[in-house]
Protein backbone atom coordinates (compact mmCIF):
# COMPACT_ATOMS: atom_id res chain seq x y z
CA UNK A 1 -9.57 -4.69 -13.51
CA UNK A 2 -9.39 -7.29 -10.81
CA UNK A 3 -9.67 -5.48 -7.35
CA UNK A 4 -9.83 -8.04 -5.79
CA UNK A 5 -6.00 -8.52 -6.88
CA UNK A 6 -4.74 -5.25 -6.55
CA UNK A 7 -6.32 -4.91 -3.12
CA UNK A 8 -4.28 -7.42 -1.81
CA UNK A 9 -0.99 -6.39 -3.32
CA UNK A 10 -1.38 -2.91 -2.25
CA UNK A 11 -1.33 -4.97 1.50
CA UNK A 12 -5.20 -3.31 1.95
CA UNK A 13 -7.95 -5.07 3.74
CA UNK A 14 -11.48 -4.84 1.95
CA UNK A 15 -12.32 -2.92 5.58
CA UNK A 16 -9.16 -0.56 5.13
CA UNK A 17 -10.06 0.03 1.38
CA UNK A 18 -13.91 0.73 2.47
CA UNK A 19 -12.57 3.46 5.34
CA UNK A 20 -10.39 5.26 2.50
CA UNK A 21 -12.84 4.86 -0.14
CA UNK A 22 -16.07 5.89 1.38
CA UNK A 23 -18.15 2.25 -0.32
CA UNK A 24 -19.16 -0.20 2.22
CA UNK A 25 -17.10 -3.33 2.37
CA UNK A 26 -20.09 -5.54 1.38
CA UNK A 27 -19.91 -3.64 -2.20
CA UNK A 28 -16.32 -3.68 -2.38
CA UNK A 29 -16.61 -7.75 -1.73
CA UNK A 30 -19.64 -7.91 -4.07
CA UNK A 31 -17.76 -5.79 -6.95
CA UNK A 32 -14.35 -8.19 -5.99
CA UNK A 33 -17.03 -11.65 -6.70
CA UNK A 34 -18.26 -10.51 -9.77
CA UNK A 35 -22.15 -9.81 -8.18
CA UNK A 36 -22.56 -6.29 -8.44
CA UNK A 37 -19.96 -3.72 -10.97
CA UNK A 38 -18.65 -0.64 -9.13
CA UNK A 39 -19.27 3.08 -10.55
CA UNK A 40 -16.66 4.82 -12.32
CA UNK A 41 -16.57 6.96 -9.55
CA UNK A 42 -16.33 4.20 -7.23
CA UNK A 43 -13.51 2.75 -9.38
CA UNK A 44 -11.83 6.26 -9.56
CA UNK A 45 -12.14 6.19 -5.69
CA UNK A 46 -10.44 2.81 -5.15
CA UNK A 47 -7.97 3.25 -7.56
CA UNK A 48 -6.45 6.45 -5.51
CA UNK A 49 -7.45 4.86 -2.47
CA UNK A 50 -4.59 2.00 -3.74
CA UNK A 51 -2.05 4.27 -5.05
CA UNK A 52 -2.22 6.11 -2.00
CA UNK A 53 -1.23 2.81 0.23
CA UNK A 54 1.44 2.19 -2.03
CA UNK A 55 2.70 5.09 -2.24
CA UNK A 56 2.80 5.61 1.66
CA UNK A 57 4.02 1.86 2.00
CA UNK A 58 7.03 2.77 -0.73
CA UNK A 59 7.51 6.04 1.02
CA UNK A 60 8.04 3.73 4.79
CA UNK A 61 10.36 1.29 2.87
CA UNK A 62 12.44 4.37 1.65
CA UNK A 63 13.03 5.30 4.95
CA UNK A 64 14.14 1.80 6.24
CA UNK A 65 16.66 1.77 3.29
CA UNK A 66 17.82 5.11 4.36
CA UNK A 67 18.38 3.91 8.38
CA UNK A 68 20.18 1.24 6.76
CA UNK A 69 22.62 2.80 5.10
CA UNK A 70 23.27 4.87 7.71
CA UNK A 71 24.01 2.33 9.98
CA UNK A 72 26.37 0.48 7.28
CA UNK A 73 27.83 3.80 7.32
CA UNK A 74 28.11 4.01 10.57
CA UNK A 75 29.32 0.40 11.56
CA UNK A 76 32.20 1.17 8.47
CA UNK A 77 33.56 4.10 9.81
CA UNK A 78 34.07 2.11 13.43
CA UNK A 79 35.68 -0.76 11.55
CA UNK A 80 37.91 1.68 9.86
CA UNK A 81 38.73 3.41 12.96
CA UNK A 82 39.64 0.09 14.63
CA UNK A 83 42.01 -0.65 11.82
């Protein structure tokens, strides 16, 4: 598993990933270099730690689509209205 990769396309700092995660930035840099090999634990830890940002990043997106449509909705009801 390359953290290191999935860190960054969850959109998570190595700081933001060791606040969720409870392991010390250093480690989580060491573990992303190759120097040191995280626990299973640890691994089990950053693993929710990422589904967790993606899911609330998905979940913020959802809602953007959502205002969206609503204003298409919106805006085409005014344009029909004008008609």
């Amino acid at each position: 598993m390359d953290i290191r990769q999935l860190r960054r396309t969850s959109q998570v700092t190595q700081l933001e990933l060791a606040q969720r995660t409870g392991i010390s930035r250093v480690r989580i840099s060491f573990a992303e270099c190759g120097y040191i090999s995280l626990s299973t634990q640890e691994l089990a830890l950053v693993r929710q730690a990422l589904l967790d940002a993606v899911d609330a990043r998905a979940g913020r997106l959802l809602l953007s689509v959502a205002a969206i449509d609503h204003d298409v909705a919106v805006a085409t009801r005014e344009e029909s209205v004008q008609v």
